[in-house]
PDB file of N, CA and C in Angstrom:
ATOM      1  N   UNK A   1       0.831  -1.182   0.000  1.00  0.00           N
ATOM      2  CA  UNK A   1       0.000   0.000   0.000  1.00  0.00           C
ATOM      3  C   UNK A   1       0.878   1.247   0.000  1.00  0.00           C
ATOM      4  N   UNK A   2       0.575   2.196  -1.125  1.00  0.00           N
ATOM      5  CA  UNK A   2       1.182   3.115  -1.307  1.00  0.00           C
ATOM      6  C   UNK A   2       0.641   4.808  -0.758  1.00  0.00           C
ATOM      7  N   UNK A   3       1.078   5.289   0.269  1.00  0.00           N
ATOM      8  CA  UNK A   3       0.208   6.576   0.661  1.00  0.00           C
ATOM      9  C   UNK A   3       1.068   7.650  -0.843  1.00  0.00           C
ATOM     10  N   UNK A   4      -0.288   8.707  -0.930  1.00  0.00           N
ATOM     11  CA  UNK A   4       0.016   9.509  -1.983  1.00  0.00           C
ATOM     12  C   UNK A   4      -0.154  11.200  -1.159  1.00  0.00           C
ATOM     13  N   UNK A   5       0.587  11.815  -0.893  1.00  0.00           N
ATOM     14  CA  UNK A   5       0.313  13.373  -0.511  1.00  0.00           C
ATOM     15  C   UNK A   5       0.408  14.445  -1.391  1.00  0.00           C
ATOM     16  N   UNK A   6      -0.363  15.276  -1.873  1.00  0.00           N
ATOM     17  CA  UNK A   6       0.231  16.143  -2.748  1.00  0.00           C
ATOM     18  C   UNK A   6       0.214  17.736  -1.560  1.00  0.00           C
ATOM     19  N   UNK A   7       0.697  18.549  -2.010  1.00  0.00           N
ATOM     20  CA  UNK A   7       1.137  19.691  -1.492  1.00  0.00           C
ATOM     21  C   UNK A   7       1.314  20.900  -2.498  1.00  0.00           C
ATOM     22  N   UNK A   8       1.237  21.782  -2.019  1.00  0.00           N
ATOM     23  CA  UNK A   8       1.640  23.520  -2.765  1.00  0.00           C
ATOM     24  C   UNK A   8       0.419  24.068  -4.114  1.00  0.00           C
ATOM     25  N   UNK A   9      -0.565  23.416  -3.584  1.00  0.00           N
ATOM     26  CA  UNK A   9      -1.709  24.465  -4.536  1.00  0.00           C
ATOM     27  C   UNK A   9      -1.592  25.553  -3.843  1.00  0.00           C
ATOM     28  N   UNK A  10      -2.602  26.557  -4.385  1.00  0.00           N
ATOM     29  CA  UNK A  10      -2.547  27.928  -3.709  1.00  0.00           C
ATOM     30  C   UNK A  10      -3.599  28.371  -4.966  1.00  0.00           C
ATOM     31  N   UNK A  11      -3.668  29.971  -4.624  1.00  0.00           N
ATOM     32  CA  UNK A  11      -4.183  31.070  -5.364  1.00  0.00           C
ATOM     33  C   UNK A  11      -2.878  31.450  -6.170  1.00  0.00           C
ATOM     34  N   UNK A  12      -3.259  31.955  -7.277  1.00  0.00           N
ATOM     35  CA  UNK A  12      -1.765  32.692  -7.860  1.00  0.00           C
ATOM     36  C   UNK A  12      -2.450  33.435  -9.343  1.00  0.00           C
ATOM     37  N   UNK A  13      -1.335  34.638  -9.217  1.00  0.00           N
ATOM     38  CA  UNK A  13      -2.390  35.505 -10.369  1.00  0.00           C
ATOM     39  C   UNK A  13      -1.289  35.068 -11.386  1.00  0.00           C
ATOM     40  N   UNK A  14      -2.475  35.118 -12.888  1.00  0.00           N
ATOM     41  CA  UNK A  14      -1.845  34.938 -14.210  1.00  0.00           C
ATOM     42  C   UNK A  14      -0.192  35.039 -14.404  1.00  0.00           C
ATOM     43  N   UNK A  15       0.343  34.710 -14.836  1.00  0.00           N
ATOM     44  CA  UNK A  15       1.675  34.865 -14.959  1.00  0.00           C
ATOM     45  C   UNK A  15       2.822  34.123 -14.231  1.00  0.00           C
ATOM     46  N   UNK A  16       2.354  33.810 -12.916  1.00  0.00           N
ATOM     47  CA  UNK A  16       2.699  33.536 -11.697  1.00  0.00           C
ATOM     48  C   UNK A  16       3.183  31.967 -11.556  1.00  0.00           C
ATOM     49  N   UNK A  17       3.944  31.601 -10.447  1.00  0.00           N
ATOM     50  CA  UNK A  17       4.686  30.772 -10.578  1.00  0.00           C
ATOM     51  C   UNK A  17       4.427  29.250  -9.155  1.00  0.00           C
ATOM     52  N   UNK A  18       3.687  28.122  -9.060  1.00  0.00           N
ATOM     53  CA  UNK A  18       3.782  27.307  -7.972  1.00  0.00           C
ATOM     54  C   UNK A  18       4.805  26.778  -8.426  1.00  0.00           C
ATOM     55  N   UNK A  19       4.956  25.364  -7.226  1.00  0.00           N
ATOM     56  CA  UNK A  19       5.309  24.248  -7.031  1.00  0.00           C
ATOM     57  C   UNK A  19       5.001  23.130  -6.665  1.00  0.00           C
ATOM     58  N   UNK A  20       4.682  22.537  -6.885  1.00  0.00           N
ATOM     59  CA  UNK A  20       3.285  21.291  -6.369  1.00  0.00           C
ATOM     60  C   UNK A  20       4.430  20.192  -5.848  1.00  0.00           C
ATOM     61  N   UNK A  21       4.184  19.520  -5.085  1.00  0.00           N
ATOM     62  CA  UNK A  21       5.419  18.205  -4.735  1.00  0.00           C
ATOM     63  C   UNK A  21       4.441  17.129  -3.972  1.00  0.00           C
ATOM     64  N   UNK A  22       4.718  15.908  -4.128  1.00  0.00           N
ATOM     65  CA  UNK A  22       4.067  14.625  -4.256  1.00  0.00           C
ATOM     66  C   UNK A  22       4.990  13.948  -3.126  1.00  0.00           C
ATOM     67  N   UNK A  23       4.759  12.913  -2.359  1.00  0.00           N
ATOM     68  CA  UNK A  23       5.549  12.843  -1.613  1.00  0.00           C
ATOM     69  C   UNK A  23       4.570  10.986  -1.549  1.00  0.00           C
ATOM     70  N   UNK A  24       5.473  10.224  -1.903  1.00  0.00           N
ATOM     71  CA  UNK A  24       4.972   8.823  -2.238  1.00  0.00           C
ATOM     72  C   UNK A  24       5.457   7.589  -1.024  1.00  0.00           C
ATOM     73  N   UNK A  25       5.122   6.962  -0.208  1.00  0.00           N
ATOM     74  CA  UNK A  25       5.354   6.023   0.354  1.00  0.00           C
ATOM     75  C   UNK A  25       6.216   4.912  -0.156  1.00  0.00           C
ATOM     76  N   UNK A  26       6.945   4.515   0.473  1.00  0.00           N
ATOM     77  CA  UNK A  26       7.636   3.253  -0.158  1.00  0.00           C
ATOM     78  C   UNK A  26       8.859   2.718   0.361  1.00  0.00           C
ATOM     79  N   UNK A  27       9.812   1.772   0.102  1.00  0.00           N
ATOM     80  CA  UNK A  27      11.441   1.921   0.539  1.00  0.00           C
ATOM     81  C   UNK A  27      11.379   1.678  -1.224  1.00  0.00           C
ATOM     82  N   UNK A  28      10.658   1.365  -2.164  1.00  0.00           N
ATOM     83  CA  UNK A  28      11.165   1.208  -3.366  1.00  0.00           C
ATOM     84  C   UNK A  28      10.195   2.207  -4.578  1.00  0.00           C
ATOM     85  N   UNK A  29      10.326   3.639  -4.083  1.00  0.00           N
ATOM     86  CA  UNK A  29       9.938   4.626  -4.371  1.00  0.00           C
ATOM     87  C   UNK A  29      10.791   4.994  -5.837  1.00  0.00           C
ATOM     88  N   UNK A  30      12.192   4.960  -6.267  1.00  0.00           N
ATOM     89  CA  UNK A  30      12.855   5.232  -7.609  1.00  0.00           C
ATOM     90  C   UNK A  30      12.696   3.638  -8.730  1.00  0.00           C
ATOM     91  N   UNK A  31      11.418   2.864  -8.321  1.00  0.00           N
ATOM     92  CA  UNK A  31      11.125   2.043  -9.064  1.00  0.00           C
ATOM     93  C   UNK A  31       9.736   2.142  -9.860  1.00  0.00           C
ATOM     94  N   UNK A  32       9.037   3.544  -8.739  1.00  0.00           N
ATOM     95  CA  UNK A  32       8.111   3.702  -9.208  1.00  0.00           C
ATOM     96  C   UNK A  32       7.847   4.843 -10.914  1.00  0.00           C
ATOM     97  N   UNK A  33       6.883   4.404 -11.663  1.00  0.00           N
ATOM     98  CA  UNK A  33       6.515   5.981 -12.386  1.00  0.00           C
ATOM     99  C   UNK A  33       5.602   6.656 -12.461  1.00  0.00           C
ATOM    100  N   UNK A  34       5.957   7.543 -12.323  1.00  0.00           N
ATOM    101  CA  UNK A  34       5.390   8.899 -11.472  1.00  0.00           C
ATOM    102  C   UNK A  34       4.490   9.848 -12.758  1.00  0.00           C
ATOM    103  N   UNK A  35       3.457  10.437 -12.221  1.00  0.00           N
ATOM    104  CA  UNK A  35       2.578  11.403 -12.814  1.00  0.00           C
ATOM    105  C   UNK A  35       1.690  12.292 -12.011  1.00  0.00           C
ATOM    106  N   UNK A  36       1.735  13.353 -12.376  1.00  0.00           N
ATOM    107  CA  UNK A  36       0.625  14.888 -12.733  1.00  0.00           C
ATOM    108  C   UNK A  36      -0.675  14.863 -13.279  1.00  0.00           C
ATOM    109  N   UNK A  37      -1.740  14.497 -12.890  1.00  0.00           N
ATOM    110  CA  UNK A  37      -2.655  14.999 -13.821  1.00  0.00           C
ATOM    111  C   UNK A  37      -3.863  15.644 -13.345  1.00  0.00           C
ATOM    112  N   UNK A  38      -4.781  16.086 -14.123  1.00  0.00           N
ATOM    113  CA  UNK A  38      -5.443  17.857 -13.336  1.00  0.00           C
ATOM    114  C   UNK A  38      -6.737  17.347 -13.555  1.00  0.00           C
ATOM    115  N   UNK A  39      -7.566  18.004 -13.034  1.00  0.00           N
ATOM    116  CA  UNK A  39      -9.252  17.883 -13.407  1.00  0.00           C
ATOM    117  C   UNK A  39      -9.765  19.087 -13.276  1.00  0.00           C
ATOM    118  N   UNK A  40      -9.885  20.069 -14.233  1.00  0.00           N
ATOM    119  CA  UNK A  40     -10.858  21.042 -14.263  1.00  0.00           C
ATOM    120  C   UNK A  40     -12.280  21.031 -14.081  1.00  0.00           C
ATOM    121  N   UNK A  41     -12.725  22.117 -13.151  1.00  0.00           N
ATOM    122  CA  UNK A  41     -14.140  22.246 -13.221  1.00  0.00           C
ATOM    123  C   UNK A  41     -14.587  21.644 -14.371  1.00  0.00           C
ATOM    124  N   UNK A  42     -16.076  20.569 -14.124  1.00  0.00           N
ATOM    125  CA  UNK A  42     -16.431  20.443 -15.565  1.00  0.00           C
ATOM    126  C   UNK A  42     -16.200  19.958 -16.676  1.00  0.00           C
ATOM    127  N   UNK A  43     -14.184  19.453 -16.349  1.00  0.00           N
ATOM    128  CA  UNK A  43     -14.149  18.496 -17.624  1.00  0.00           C
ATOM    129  C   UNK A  43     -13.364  17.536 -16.952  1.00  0.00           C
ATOM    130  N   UNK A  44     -12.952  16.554 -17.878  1.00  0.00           N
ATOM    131  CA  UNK A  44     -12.000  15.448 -17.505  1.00  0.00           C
ATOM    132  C   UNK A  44     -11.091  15.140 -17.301  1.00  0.00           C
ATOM    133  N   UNK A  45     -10.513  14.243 -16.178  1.00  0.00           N
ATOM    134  CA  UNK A  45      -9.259  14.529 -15.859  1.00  0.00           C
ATOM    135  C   UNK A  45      -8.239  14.638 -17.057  1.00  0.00           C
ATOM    136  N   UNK A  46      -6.875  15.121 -17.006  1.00  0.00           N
ATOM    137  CA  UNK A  46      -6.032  14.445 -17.785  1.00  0.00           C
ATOM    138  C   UNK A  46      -4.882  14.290 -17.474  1.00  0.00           C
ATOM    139  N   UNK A  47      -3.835  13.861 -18.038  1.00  0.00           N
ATOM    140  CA  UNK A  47      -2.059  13.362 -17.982  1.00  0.00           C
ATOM    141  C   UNK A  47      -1.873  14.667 -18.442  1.00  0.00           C
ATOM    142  N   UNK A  48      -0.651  15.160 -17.298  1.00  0.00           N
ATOM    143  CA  UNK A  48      -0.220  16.953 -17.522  1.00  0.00           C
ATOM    144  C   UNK A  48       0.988  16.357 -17.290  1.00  0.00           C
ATOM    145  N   UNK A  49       2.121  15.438 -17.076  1.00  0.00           N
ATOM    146  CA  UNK A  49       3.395  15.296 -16.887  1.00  0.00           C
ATOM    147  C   UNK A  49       3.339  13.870 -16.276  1.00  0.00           C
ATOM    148  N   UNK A  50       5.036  13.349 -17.112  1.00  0.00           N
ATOM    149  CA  UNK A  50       5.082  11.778 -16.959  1.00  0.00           C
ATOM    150  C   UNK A  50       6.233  11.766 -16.243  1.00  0.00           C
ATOM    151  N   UNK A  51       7.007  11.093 -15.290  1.00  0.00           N
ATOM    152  CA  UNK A  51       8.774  11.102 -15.192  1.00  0.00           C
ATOM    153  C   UNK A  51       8.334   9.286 -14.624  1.00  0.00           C
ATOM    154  N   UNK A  52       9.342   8.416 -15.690  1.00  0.00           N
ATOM    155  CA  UNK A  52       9.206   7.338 -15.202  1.00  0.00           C
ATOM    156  C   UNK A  52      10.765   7.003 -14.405  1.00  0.00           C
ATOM    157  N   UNK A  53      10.631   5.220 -14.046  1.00  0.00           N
ATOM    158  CA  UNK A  53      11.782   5.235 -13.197  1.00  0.00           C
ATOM    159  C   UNK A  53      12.955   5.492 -13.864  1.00  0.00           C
ATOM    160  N   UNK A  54      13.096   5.537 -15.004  1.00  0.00           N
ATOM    161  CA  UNK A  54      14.633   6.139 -15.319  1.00  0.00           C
ATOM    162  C   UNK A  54      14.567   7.550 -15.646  1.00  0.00           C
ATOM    163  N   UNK A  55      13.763   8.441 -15.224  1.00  0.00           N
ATOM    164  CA  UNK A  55      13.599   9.667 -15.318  1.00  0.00           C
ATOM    165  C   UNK A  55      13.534  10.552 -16.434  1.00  0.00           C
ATOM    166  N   UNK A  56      12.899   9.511 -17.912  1.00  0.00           N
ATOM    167  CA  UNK A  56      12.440  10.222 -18.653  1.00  0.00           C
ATOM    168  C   UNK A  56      10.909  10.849 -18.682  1.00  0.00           C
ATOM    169  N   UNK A  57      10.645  12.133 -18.926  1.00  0.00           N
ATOM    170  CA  UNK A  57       9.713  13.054 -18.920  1.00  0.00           C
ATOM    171  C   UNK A  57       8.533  13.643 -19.914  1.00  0.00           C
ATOM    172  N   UNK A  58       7.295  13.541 -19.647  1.00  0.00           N
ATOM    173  CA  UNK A  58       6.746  14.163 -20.830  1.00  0.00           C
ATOM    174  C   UNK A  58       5.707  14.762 -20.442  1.00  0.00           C
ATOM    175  N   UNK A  59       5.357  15.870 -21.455  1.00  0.00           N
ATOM    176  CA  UNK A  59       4.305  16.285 -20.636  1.00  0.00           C
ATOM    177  C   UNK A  59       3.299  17.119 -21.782  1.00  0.00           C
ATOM    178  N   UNK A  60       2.078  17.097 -21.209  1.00  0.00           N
ATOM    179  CA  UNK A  60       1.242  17.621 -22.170  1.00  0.00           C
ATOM    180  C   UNK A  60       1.149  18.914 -23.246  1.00  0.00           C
ATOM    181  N   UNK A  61       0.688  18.980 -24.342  1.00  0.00           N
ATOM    182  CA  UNK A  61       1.368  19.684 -25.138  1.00  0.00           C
ATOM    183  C   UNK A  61       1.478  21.697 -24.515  1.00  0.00           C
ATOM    184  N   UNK A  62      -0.184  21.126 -23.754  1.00  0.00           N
ATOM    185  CA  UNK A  62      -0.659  22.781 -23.744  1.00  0.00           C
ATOM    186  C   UNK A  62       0.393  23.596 -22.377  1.00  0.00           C
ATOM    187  N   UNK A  63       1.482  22.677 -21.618  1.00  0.00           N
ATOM    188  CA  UNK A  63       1.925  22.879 -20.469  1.00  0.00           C
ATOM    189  C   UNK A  63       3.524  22.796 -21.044  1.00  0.00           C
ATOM    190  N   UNK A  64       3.913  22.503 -22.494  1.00  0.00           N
ATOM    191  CA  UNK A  64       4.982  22.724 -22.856  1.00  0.00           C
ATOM    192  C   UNK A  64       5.748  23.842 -22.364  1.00  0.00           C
ATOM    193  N   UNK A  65       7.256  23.813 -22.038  1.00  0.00           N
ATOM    194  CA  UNK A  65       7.824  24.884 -21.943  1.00  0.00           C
ATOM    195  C   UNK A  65       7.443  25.872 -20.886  1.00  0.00           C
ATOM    196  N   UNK A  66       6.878  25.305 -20.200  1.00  0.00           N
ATOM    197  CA  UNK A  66       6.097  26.218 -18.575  1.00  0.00           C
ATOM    198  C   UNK A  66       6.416  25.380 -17.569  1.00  0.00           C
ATOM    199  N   UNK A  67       5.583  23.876 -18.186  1.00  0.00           N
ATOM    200  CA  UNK A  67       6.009  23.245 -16.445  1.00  0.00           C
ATOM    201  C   UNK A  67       7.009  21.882 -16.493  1.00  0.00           C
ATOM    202  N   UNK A  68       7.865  21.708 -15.265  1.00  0.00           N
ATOM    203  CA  UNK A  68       8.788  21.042 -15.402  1.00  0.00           C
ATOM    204  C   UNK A  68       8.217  19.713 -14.239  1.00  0.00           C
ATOM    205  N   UNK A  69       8.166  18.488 -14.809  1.00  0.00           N
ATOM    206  CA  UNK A  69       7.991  17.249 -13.958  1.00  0.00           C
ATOM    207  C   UNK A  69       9.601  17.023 -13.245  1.00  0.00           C
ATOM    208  N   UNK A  70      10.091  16.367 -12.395  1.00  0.00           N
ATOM    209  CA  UNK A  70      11.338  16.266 -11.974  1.00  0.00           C
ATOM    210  C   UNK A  70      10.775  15.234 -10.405  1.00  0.00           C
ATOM    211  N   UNK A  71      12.420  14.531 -10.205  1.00  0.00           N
ATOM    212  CA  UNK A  71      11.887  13.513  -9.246  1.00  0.00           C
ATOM    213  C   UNK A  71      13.361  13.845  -8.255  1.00  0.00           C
ATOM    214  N   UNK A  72      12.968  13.533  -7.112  1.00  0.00           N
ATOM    215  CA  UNK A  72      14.427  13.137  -5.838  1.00  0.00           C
ATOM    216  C   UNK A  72      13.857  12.192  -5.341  1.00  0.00           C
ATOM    217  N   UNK A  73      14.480  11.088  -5.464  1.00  0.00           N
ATOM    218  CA  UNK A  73      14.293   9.640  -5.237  1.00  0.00           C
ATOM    219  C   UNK A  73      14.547   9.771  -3.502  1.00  0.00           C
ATOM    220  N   UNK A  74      15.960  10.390  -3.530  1.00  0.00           N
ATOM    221  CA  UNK A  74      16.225  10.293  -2.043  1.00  0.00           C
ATOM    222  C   UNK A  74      14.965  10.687  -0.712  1.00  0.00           C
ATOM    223  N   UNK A  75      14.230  11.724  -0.615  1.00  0.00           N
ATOM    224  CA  UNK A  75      13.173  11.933  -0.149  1.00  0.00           C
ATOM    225  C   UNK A  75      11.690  11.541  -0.764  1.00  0.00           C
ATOM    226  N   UNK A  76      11.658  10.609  -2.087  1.00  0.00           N
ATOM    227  CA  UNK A  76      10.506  10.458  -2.259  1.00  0.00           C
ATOM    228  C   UNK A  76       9.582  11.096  -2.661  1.00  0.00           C
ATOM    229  N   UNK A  77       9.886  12.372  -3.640  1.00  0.00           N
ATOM    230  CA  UNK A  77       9.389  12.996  -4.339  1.00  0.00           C
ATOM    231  C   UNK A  77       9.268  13.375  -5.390  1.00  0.00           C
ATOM    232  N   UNK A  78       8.356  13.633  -6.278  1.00  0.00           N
ATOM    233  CA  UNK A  78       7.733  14.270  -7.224  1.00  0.00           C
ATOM    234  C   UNK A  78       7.416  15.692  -7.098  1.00  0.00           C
ATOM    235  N   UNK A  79       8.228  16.715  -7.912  1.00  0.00           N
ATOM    236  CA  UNK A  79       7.641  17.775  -8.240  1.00  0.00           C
ATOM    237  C   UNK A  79       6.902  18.200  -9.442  1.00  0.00           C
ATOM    238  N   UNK A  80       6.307  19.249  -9.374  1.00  0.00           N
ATOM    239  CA  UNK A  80       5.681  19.956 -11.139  1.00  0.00           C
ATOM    240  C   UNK A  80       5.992  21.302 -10.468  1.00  0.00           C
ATOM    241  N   UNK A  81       7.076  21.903 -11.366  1.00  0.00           N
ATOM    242  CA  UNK A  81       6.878  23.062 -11.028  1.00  0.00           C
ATOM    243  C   UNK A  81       6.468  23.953 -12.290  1.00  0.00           C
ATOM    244  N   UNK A  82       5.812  25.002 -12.126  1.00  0.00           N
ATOM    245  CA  UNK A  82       5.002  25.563 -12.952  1.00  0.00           C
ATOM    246  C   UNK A  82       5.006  27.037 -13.017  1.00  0.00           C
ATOM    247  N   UNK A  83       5.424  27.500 -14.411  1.00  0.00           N
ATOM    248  CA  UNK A  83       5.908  28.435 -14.510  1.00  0.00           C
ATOM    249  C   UNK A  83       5.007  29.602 -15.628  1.00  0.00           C
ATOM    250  N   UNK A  84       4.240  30.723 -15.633  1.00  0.00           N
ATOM    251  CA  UNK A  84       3.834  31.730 -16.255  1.00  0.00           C
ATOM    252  C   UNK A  84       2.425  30.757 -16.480  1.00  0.00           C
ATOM    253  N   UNK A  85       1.893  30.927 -15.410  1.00  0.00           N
ATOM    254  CA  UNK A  85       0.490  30.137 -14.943  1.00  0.00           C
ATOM    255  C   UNK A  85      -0.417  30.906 -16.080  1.00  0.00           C
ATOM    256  N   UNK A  86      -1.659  29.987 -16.339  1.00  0.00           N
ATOM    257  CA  UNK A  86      -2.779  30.430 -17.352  1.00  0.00           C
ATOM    258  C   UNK A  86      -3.805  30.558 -16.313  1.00  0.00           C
ATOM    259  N   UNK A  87      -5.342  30.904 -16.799  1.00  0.00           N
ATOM    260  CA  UNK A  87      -6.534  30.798 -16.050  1.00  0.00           C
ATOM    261  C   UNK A  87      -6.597  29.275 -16.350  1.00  0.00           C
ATOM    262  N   UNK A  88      -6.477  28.643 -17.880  1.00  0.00           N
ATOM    263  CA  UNK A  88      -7.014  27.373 -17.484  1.00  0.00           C
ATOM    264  C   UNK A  88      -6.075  26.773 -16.947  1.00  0.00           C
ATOM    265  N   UNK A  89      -5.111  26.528 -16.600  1.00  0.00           N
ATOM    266  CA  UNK A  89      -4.410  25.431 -15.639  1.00  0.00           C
ATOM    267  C   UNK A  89      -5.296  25.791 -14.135  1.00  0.00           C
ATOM    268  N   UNK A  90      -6.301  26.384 -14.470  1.00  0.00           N
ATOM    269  CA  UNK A  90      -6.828  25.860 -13.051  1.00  0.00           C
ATOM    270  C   UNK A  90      -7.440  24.565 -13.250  1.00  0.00           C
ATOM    271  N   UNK A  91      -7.101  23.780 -11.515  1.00  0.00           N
ATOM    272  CA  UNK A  91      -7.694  22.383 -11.628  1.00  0.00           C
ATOM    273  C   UNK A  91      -7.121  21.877 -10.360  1.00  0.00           C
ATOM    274  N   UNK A  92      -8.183  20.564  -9.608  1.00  0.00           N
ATOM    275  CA  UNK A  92      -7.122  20.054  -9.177  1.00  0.00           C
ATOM    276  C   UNK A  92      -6.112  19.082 -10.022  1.00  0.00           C
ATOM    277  N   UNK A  93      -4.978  19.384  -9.033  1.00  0.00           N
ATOM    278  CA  UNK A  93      -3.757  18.498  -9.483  1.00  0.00           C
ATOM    279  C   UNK A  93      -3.088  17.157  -8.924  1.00  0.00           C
ATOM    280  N   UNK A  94      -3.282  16.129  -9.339  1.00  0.00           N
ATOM    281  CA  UNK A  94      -3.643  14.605  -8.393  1.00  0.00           C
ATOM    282  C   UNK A  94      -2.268  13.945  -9.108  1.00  0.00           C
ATOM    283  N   UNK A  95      -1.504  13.207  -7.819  1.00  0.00           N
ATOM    284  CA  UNK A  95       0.036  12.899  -8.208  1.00  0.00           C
ATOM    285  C   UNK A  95      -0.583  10.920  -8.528  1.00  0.00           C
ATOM    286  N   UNK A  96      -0.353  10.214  -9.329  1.00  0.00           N
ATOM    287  CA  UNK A  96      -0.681   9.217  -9.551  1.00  0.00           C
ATOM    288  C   UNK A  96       1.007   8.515  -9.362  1.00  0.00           C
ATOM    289  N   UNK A  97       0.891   7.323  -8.990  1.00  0.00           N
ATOM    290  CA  UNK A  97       1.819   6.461  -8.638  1.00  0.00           C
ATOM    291  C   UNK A  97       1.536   4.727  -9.664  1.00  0.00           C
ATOM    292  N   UNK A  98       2.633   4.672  -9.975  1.00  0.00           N
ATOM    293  CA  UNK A  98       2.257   3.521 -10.893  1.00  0.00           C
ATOM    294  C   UNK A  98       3.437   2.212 -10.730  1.00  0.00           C
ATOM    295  N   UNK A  99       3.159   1.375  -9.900  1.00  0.00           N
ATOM    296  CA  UNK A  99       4.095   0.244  -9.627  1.00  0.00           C
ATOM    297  C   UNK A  99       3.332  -1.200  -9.763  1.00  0.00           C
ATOM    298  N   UNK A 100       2.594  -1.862  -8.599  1.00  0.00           N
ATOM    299  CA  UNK A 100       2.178  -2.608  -8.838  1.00  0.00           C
ATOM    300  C   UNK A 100       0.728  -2.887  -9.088  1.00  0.00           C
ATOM    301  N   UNK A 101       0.449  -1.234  -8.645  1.00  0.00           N
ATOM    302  CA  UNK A 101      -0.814  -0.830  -9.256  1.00  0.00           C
ATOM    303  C   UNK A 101      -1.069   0.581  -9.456  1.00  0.00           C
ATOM    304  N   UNK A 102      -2.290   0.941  -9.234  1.00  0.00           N
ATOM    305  CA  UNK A 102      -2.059   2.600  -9.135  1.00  0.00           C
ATOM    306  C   UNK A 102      -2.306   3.186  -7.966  1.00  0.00           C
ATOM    307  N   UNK A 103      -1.920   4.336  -7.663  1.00  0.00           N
ATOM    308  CA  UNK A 103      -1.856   4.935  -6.200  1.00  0.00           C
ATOM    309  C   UNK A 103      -2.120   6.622  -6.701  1.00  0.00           C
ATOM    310  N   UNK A 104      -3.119   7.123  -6.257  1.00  0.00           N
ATOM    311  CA  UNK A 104      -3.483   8.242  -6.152  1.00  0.00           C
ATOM    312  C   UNK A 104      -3.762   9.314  -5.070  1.00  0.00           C
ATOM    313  N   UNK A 105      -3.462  10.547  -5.143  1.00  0.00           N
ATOM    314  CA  UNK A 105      -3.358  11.275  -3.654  1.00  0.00           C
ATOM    315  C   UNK A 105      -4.989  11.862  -3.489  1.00  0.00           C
ATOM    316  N   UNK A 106      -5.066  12.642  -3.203  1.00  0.00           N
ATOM    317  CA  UNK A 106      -6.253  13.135  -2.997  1.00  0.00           C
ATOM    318  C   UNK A 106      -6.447  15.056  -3.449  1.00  0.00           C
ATOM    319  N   UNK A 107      -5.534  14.822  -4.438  1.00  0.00           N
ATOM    320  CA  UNK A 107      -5.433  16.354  -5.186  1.00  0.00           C
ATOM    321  C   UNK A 107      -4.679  17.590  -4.527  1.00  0.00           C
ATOM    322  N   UNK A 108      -5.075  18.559  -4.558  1.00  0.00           N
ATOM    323  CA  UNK A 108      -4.432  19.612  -4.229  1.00  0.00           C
ATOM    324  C   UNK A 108      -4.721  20.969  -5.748  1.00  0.00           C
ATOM    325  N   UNK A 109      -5.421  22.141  -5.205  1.00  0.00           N
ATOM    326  CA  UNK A 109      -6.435  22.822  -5.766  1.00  0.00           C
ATOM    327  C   UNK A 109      -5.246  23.879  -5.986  1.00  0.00           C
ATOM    328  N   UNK A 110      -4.901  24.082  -7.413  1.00  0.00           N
ATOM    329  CA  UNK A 110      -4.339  25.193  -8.288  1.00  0.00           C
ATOM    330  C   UNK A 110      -5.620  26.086  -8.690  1.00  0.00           C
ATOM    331  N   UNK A 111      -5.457  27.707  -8.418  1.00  0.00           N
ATOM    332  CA  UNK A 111      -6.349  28.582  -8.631  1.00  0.00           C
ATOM    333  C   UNK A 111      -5.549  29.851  -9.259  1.00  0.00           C
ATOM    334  N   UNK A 112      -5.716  30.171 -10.650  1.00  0.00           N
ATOM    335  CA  UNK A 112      -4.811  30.803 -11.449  1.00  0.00           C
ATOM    336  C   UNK A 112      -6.021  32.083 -11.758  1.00  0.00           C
ATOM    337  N   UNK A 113      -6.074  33.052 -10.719  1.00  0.00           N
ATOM    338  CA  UNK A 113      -7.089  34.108 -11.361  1.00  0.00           C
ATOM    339  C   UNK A 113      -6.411  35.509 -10.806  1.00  0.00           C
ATOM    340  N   UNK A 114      -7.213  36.543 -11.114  1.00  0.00           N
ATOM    341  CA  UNK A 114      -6.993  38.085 -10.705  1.00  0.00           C
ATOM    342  C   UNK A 114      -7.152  38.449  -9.833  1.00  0.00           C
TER     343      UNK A 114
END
C-alpha cells in the first residue's frame, strides 16, 4: 500500500509561478513511475506530466515549456513546477503512482485568477 500526498496548490495571479510536490510512500519509491494529472471544473481529468523510473519526462502539449515534472528519489518525491500560470491550468492536481498498481493522492487545488 502506497500513501500519496500532494502539497503547494494555492491562489496565484496569471503569470505567476507554484510548485506542487508529491511525496509517495515506499522503501522502493525510484522504481516507481510517477505522474501529474489535473481535473478542471467540468471536464475530464487528464495526464499533464510523466517522469518514469529512469527519469524520462513528458508532458502535455498545452503545459509545454512552462512546467517542469522532476523527481528526488532520495526523499521520495515528485515535483511539477510551474511556470507563467494560465486561467485554465486551473484544476485540481492529483500525483498518480504507478508500480504494482495505481496509487493516487487526494489532489491539491491550483487557482490561477486576478
Amino acid at each position: 500500500q502506497v500513501q500519496v500526498v500532494e502539497s503547494g496548490g494555492g491562489l496565484v495571479q496569471p503569470g505567476g509561478s507554484l510548485r506542487l510536490s508529491c511525496v509517495a510512500s515506499g522503501s522502493d519509491f525510484s522504481l516507481y513511475h510517477m505522474a501529474w494529472y489535473r481535473q478542471a471544473p467540468g471536464k475530464q481529468r487528464e495526464l499533464v506530466a510523466r517522469i518514469n523510473n529512469g527519469l524520462i519526462t513528458s508532458v502535455v502539449d498545452s503545459v509545454r515549456g512552462r512546467f517542469t515534472i522532476s523527481r528526488d528519489n532520495a526523499i521520495n518525491t515528485v515535483y511539477l513546477q510551474m511556470l507563467r500560470l494560465k486561467p485554465e491550468d486551473t484544476a485540481v492536481y492529483y500525483c498518480n503512482v504507478q508500480f504494482d498498481k495505481e496509487y493516487w493522492g487526494k489532489g491539491t487545488l491550483v487557482t490561477v485568477s486576478l
